[in-house]
Protein backbone atom coordinates (compact mmCIF):
# COMPACT_ATOMS: atom_id res chain seq x y z
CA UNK A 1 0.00 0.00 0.00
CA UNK A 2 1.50 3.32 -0.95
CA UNK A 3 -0.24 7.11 -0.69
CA UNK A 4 0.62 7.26 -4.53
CA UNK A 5 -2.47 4.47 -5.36
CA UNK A 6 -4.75 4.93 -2.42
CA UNK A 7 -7.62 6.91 -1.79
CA UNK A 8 -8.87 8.10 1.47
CA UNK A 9 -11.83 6.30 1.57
CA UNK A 10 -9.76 3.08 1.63
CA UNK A 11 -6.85 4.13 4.02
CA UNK A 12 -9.05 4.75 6.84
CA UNK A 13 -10.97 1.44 7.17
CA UNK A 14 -7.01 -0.64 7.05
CA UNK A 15 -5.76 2.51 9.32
CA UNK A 16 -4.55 0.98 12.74
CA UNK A 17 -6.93 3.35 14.32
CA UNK A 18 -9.65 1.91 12.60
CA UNK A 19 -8.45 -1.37 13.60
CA UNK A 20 -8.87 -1.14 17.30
CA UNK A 21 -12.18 0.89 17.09
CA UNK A 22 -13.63 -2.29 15.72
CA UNK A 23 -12.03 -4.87 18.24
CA UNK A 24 -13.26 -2.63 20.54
CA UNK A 25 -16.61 -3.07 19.18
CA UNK A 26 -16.41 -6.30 19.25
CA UNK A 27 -15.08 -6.26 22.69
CA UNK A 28 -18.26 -4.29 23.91
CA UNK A 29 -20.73 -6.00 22.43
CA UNK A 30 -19.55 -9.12 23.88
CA UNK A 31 -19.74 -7.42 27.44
CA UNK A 32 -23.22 -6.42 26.58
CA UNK A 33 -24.25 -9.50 26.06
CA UNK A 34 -22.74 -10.98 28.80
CA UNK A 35 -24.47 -8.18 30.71
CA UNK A 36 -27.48 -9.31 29.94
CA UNK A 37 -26.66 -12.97 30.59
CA UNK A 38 -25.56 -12.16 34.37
CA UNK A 39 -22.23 -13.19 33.69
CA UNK A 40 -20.74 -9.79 34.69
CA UNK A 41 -21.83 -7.15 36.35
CA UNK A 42 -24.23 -4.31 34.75
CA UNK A 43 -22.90 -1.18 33.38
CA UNK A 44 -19.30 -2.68 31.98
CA UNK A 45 -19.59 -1.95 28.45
CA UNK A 46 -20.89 1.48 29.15
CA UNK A 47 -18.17 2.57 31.38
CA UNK A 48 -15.70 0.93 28.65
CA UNK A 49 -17.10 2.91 25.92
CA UNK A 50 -16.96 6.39 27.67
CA UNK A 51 -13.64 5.54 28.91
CA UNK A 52 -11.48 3.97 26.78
CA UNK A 53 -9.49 5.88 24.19
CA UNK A 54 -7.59 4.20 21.18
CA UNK A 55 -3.66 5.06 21.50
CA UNK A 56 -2.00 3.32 18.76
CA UNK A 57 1.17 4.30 19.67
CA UNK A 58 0.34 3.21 23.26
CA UNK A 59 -0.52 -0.20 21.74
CA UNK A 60 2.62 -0.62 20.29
CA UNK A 61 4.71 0.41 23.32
CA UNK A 62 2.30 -2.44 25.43
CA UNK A 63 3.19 -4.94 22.21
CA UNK A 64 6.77 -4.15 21.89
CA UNK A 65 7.32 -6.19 25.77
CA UNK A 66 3.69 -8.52 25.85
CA UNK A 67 4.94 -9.71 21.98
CA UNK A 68 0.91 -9.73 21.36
CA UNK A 69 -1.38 -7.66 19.89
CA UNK A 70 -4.55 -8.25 21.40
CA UNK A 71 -2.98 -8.52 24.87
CA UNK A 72 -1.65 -5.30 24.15
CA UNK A 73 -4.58 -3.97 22.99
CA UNK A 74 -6.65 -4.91 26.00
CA UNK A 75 -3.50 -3.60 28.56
CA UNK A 76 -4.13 -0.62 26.66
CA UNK A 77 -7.84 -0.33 27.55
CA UNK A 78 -7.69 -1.14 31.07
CA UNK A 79 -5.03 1.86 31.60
CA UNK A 80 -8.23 3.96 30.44
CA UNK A 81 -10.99 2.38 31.74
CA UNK A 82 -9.76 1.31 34.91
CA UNK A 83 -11.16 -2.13 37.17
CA UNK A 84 -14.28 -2.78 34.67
CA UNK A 85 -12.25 -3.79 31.95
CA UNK A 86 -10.89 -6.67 33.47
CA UNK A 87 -14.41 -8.02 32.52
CA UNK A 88 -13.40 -7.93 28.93
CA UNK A 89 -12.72 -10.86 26.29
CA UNK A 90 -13.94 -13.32 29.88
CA UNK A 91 -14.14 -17.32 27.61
CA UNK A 92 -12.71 -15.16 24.42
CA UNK A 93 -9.84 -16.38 22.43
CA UNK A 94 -7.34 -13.11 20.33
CA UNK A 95 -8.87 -15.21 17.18
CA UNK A 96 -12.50 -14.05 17.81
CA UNK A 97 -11.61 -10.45 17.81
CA UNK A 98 -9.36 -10.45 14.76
CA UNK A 99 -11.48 -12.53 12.85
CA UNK A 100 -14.75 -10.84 13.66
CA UNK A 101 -12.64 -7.46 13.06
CA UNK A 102 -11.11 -8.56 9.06
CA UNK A 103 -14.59 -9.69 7.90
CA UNK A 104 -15.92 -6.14 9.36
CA UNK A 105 -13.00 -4.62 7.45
CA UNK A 106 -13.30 -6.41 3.95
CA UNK A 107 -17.29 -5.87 4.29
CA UNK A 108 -16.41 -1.72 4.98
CA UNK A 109 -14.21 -2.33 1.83
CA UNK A 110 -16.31 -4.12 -0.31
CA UNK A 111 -18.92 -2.11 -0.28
CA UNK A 112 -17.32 1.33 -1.32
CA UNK A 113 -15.90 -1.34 -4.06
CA UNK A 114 -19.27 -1.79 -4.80
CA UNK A 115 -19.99 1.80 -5.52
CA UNK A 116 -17.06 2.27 -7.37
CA UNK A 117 -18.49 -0.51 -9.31
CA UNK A 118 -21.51 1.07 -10.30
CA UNK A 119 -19.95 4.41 -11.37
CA UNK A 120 -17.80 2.35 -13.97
CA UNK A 121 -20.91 1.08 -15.05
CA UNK A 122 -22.77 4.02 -14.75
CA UNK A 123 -19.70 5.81 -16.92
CA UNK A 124 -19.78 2.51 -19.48
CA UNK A 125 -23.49 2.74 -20.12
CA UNK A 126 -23.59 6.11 -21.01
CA UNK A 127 -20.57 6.01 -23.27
CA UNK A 128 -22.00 2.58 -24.96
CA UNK A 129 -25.48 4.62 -25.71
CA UNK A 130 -23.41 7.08 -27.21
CA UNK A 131 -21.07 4.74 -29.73
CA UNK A 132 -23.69 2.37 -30.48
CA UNK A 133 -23.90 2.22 -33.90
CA UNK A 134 -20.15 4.19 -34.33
CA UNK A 135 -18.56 1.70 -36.82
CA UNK A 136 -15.27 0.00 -35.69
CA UNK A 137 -13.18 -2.54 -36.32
CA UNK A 138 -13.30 -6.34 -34.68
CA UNK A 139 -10.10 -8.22 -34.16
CA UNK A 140 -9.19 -11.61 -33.31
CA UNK A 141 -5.62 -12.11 -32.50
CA UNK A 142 -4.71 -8.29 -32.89
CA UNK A 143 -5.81 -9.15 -36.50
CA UNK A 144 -9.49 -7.32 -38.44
CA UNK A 145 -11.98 -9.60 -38.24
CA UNK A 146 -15.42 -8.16 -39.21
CA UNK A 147 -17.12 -5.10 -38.13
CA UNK A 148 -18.98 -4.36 -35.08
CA UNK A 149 -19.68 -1.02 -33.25
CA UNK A 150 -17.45 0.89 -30.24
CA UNK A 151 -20.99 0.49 -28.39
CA UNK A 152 -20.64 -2.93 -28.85
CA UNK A 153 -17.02 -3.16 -27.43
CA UNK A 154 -18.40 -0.91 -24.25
CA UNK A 155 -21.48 -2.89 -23.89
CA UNK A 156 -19.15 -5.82 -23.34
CA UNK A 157 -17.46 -4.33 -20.60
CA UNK A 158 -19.97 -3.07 -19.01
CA UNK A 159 -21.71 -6.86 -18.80
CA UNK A 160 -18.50 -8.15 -17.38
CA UNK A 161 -18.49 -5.35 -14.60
CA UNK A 162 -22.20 -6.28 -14.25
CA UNK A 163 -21.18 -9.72 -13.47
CA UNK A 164 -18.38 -8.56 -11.30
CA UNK A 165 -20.88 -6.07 -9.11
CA UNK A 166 -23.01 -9.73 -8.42
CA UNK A 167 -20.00 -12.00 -7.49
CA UNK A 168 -19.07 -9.14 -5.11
CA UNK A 169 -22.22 -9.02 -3.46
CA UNK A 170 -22.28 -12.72 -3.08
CA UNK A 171 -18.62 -12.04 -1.65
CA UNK A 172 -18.94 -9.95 1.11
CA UNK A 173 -21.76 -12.24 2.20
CA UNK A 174 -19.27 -14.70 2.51
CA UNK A 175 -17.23 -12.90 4.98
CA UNK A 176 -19.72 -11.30 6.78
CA UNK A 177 -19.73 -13.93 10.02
CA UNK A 178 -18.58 -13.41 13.16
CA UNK A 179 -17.29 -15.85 15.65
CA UNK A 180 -17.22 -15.62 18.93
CA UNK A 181 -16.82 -18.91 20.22
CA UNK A 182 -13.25 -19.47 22.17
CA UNK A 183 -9.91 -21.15 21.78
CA UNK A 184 -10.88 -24.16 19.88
CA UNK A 185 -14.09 -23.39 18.61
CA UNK A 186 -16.18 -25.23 21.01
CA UNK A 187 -18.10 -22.49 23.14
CA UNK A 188 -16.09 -23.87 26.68
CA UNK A 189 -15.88 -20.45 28.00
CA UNK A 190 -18.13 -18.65 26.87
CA UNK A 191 -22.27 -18.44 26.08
CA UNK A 192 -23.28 -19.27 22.16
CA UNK A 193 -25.91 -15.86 23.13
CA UNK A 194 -22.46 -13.88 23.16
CA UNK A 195 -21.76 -14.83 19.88
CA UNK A 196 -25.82 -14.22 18.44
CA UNK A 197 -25.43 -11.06 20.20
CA UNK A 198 -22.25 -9.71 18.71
CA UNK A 199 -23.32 -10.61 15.31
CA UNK A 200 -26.64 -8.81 15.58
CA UNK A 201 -25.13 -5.70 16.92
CA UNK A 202 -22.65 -5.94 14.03
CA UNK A 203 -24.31 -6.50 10.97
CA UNK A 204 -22.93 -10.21 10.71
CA UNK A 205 -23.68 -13.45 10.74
CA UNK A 206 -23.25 -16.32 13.24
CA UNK A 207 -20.34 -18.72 11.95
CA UNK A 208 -22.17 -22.30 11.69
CA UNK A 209 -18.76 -23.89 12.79
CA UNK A 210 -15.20 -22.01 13.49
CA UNK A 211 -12.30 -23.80 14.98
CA UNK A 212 -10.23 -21.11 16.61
CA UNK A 213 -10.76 -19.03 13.11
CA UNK A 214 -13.18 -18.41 10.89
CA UNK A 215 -12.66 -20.75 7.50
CA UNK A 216 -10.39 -18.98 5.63
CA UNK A 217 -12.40 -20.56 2.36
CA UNK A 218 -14.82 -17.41 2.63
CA UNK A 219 -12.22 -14.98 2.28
CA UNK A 220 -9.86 -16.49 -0.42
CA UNK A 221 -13.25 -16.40 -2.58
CA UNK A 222 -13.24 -12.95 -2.31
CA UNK A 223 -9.95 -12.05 -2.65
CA UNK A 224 -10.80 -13.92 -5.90
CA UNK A 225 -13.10 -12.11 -6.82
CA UNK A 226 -11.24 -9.17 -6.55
CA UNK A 227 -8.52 -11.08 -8.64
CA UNK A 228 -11.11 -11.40 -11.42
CA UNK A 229 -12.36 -7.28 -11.16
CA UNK A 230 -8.44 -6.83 -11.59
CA UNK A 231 -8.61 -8.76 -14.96
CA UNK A 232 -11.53 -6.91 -16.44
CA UNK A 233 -9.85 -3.57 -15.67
CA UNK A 234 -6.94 -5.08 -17.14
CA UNK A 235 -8.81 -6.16 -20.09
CA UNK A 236 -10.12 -2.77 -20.58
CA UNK A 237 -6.80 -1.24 -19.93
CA UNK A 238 -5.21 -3.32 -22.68
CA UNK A 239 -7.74 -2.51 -25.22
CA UNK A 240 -7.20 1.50 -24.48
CA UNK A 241 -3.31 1.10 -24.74
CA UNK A 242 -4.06 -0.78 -28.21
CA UNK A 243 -6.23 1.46 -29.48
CA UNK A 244 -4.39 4.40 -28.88
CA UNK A 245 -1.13 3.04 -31.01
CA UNK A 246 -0.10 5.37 -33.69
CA UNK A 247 -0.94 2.66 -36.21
CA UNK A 248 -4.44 2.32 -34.61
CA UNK A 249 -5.17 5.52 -32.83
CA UNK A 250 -9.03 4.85 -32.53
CA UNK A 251 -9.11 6.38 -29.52
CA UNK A 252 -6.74 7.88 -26.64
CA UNK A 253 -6.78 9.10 -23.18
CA UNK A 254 -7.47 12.70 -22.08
CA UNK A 255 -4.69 14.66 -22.51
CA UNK A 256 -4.96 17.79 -20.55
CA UNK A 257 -3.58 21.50 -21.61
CA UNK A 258 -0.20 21.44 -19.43
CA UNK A 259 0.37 17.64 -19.63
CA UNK A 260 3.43 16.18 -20.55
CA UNK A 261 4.05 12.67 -22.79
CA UNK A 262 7.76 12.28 -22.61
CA UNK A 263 10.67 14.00 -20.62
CA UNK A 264 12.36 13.27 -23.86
CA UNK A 265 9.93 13.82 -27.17
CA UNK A 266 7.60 16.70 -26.90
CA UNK A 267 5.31 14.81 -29.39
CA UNK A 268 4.45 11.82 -27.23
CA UNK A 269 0.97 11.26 -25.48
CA UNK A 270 1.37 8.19 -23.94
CA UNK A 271 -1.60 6.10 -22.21
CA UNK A 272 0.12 5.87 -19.04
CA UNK A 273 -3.00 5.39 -17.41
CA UNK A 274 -3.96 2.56 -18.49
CA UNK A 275 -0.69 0.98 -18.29
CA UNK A 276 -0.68 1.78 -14.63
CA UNK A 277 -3.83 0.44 -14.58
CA UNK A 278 -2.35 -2.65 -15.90
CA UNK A 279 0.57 -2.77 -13.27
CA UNK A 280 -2.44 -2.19 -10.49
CA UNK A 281 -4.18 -4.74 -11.51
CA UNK A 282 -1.01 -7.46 -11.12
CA UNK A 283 -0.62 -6.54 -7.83
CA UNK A 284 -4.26 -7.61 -6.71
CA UNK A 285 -4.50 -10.51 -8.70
CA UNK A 286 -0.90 -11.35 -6.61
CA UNK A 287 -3.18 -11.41 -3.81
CA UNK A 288 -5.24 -14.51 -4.81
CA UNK A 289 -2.45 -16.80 -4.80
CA UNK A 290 -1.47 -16.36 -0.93
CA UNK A 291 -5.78 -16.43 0.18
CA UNK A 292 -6.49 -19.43 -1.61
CA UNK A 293 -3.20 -20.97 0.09
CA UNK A 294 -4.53 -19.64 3.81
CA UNK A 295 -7.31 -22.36 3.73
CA UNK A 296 -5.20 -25.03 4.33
CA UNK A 297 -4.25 -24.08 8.20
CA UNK A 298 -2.93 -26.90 10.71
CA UNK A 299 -5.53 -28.37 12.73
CA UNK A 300 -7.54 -25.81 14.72
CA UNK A 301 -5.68 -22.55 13.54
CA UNK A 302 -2.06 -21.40 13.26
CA UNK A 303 -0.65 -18.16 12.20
CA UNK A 304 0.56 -18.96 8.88
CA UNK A 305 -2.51 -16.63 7.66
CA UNK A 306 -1.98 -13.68 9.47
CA UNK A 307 0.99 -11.82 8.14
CA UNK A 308 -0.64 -12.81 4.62
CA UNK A 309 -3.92 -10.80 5.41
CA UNK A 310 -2.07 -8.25 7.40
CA UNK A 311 -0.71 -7.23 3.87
CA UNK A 312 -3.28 -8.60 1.42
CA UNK A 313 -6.29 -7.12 3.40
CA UNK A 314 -4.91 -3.72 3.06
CA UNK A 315 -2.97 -3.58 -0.12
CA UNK A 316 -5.86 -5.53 -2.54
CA UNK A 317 -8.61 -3.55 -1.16
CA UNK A 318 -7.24 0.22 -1.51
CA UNK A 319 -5.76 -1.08 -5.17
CA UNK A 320 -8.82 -2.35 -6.14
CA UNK A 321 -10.80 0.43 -5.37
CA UNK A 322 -8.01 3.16 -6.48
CA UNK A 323 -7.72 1.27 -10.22
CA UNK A 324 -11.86 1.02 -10.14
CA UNK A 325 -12.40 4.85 -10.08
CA UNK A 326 -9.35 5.74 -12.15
CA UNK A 327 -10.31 3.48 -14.82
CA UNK A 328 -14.05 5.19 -14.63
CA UNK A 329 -12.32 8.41 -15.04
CA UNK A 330 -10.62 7.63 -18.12
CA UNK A 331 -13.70 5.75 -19.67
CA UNK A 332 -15.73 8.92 -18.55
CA UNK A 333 -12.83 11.30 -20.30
CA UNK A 334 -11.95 9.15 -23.67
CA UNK A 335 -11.26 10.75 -26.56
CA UNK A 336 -12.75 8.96 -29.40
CA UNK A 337 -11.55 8.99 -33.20
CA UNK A 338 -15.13 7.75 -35.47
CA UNK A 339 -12.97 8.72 -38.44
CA UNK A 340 -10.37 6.83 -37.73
CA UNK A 341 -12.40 3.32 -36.69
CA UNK A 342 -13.99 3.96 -40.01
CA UNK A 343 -10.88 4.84 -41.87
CA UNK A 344 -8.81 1.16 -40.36
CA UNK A 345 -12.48 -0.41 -41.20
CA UNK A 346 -11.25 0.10 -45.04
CA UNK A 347 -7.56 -0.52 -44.32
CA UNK A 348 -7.95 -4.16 -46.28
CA UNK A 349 -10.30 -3.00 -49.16
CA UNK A 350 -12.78 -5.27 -48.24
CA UNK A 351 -10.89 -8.50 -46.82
CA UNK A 352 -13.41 -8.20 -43.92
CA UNK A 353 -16.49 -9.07 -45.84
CA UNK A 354 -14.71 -11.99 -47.00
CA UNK A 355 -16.92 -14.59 -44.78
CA UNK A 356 -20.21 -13.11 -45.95
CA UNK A 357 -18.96 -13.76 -49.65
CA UNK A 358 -18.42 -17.54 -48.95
CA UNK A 359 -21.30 -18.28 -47.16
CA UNK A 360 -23.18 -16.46 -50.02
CA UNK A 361 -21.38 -19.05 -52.82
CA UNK A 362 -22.26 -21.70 -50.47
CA UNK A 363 -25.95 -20.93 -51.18
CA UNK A 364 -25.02 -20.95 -55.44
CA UNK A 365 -24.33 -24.71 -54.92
CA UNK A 366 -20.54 -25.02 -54.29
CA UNK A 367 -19.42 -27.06 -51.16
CA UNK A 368 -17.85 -24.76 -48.24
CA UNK A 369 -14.54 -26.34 -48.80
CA UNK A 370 -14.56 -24.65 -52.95
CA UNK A 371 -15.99 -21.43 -51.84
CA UNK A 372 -13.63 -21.26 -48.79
CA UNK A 373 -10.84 -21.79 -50.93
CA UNK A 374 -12.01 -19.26 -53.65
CA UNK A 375 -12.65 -17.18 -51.90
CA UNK A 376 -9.23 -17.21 -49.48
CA UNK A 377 -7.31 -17.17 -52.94
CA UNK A 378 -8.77 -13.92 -53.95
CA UNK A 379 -8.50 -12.40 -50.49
CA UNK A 380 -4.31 -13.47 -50.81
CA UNK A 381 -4.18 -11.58 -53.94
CA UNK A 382 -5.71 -8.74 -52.76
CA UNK A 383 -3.59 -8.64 -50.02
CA UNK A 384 -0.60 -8.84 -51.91
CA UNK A 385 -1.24 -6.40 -54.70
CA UNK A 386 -2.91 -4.32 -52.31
CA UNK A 387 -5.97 -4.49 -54.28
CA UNK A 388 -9.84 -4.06 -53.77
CA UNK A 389 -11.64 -7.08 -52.81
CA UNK A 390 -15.24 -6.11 -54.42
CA UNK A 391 -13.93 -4.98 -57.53
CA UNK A 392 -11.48 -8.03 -58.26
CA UNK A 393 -15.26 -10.44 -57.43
CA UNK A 394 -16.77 -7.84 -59.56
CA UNK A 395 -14.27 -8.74 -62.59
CA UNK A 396 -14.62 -13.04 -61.88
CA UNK A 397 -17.29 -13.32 -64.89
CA UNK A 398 -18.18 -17.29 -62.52
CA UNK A 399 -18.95 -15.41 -59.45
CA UNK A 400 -20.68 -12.70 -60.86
CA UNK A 401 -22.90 -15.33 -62.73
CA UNK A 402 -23.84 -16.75 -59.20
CA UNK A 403 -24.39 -13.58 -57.39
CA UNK A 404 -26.65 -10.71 -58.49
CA UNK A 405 -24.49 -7.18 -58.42
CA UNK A 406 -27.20 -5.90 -55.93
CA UNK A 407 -26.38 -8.76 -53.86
CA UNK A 408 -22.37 -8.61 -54.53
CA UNK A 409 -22.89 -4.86 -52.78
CA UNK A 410 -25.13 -5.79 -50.04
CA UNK A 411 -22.43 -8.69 -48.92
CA UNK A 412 -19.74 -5.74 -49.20
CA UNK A 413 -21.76 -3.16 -46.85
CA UNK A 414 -21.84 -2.66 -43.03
CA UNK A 415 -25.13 -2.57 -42.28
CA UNK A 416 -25.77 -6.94 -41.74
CA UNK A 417 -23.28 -6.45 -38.99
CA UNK A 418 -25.08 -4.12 -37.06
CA UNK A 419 -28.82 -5.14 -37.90
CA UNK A 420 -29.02 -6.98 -34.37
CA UNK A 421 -26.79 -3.81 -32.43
CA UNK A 422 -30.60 -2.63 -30.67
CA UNK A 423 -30.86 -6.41 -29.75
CA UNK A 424 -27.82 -6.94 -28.14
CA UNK A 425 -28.24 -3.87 -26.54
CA UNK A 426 -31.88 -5.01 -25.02
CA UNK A 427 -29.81 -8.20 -23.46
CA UNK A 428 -27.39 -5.92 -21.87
CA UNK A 429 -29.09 -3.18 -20.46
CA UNK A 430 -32.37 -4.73 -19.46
């Protein structure tokens, strides 16, 4: 996590200050509930809660001799709140405060995600609407395929992110549980009505079943699904960089008034955006890896976890949700070239119609194997001698005796590709 790739927002829910608000949280709503179950006196978690102050740097002093954080955390508490915090974390194990506290962080997280989520889409939509029927060219292996629309190519993205927003929701479900349930998982020490309690007060669930920890399963699926929102803003990011090549130049990043492209060449605009969006998006898909690995923990619980999610937690959230509302920015500020699209949509003189010609000699009574082949041998010439596809068919006195000219033009003309644009567009935004 650095300042240069974090936003606010972000920073203060993994902030160590945040941190031991919500263990203490957690801490006094378990009082309260044992409160109410007679278990210690009235009035605990009140007099904690007026009392206590966070002190991180207090905390770390405490840590620095104990060697543990929670122990630390609690010394620190009880030099503010005097004798009635010695009625804290009573049949509690470290593990139901730091689990309890990470799902409360990642569900904090996940749902600004979420928002940033719908402002890409929001962005996407609009922009799609607006391109819809903007000829472009479609390319399979960096090479032009046939024609579709930039709508098209939007719309696309915008039903991946769509599918994103739904796999995060079912995501921060999965870590919204809270445990509270003791050193081995087993409720020795402490009332199950501690754990209801907490939960309620909370916003979580009740674990069905933790050992010490809550299954770290929940959490490496959504770390993975943060892995996958990092490859659709890296898919998006790739096409940008593409299409603003020289060669291509379809489209490019905003380029504002003062802006410098290179410390070298005055000329340059560079889409350095989108390459750093590329770089960001690495670094949280590097996260998946380690959560996925965290499931497999010895026997009740042991550490190996912790120092992963004491990085991971922080670092894939804020770059996650930094990338999300820069790559909304650019979408939202794209400067897009119609003349161009249409101008690399002629680049081949007509190569790209080339399927629609064979499937048409297809219909004259030649096998597909014949018309492929015919068809592929013109398409090599043309290539070659950089000549016009429809006028070399136009001058094949066979094919011309097959196909009507009126049909010969309507096989070379954009309009079959885009005839189903509104229906596609139905599908998408319904």
């Amino acid at each position: 996590m650095i300042k240069r790739y974090s936003r606010k927002e972000l920073t203060d829910i993994w902030s160590e200050e945040n941190k031991y608000k919500i263990w203490l949280d957690v801490e006094i709503a378990a009082a309260q509930a044992m409160e109410k179950l007679g278990q210690i006196p009235r009035g605990v978690s009140s007099v904690v809660r007026k009392k206590a102050k966070i002190n991180v740097k207090r905390i770390h002093q405490i840590e620095s001799q104990v060697k543990h954080d929670v122990i630390a955390f609690l010394t620190s508490v009880t030099e503010k709140a005097g004798v009635n915090a010695r009625y804290l974390h009573q049949g509690m194990t470290s593990s139901d405060v730091l689990d309890t506290s990470f799902n409360i962080q990642l569900v904090q997280s996940g749902k600004i995600i979420l928002k940033d989520l719908d402002q890409i889409m929001k962005v996407l939509k609009r922009q799609a609407r607006k391109y819809k029927f903007t000829p472009c060219m479609g390319r399979s292996h960096g090479i032009h395929a046939e024609p579709i629309t930039f709508g098209l190519k939007l719309a696309s993205f915008y039903e991946e992110f769509k599918r994103n927003k739904k796999r995060l929701i079912i995501a921060i479900d999965e870590v919204s549980t809270c445990a509270i349930s003791g050193a081995v998982g087993t409720f020795a020490n402490i009332n199950p009505n501690v754990e209801k309690h907490v939960a309620r007060k909370l916003n979580l669930k009740v674990e069905p079943i933790s050992t010490q920890v809550i299954p770290r399963d929940r959490h490496a699926f959504y770390f993975s699904v943060l892995g996958i929102i990092a490859g659709s803003i890296e898919r998006v990011a790739i096409e940008i960089r593409h299409l603003q090549r020289t060669e291509v130049y379809e489209l490019q990043e905003f380029f504002s008034k003062n802006q410098k492209g290179s410390s070298a060449m005055p000329h340059k605009k560079n889409p350095i955006l989108s390459e750093n969006l590329t770089g960001l998006a690495r670094m949280v898909r590097s996260s998946v890896m380690p959560a996925l690995e965290n499931i497999a923990l010895w026997h009740e619980r042991d550490i190996s976890h912790s120092s992963v999610e004491r990085n991971i937690g922080p670092d894939a959230n804020i770059t996650i949700d930094f990338a999300l509302v820069r790559l909304a920015n650019i979408l939202d500020n794209m400067i897009v070239y119609p003349k161009k699209m249409l101008e690399n949509l002629n680049l081949t003189k007509g190569l790209i119609f080339s399927q629609e010609l064979m499937l048409e000699l297809t219909k004259t009574g030649l096998s597909r194997e014949k018309s492929y082949k015919m068809v592929q041998t013109y398409a090599k010439k043309c290539f070659a001698e950089n000549l016009n596809l429809f006028e070399v068919i136009q001058s094949n006195k066979y094919i011309m005796s097959k196909i009507p000219p009126k049909k010969l033009s309507a096989i070379f003309s954009y309009s079959k590709h885009f005839k189903n644009v509104n229906l596609i567009f139905r599908r998408v935004f319904k």
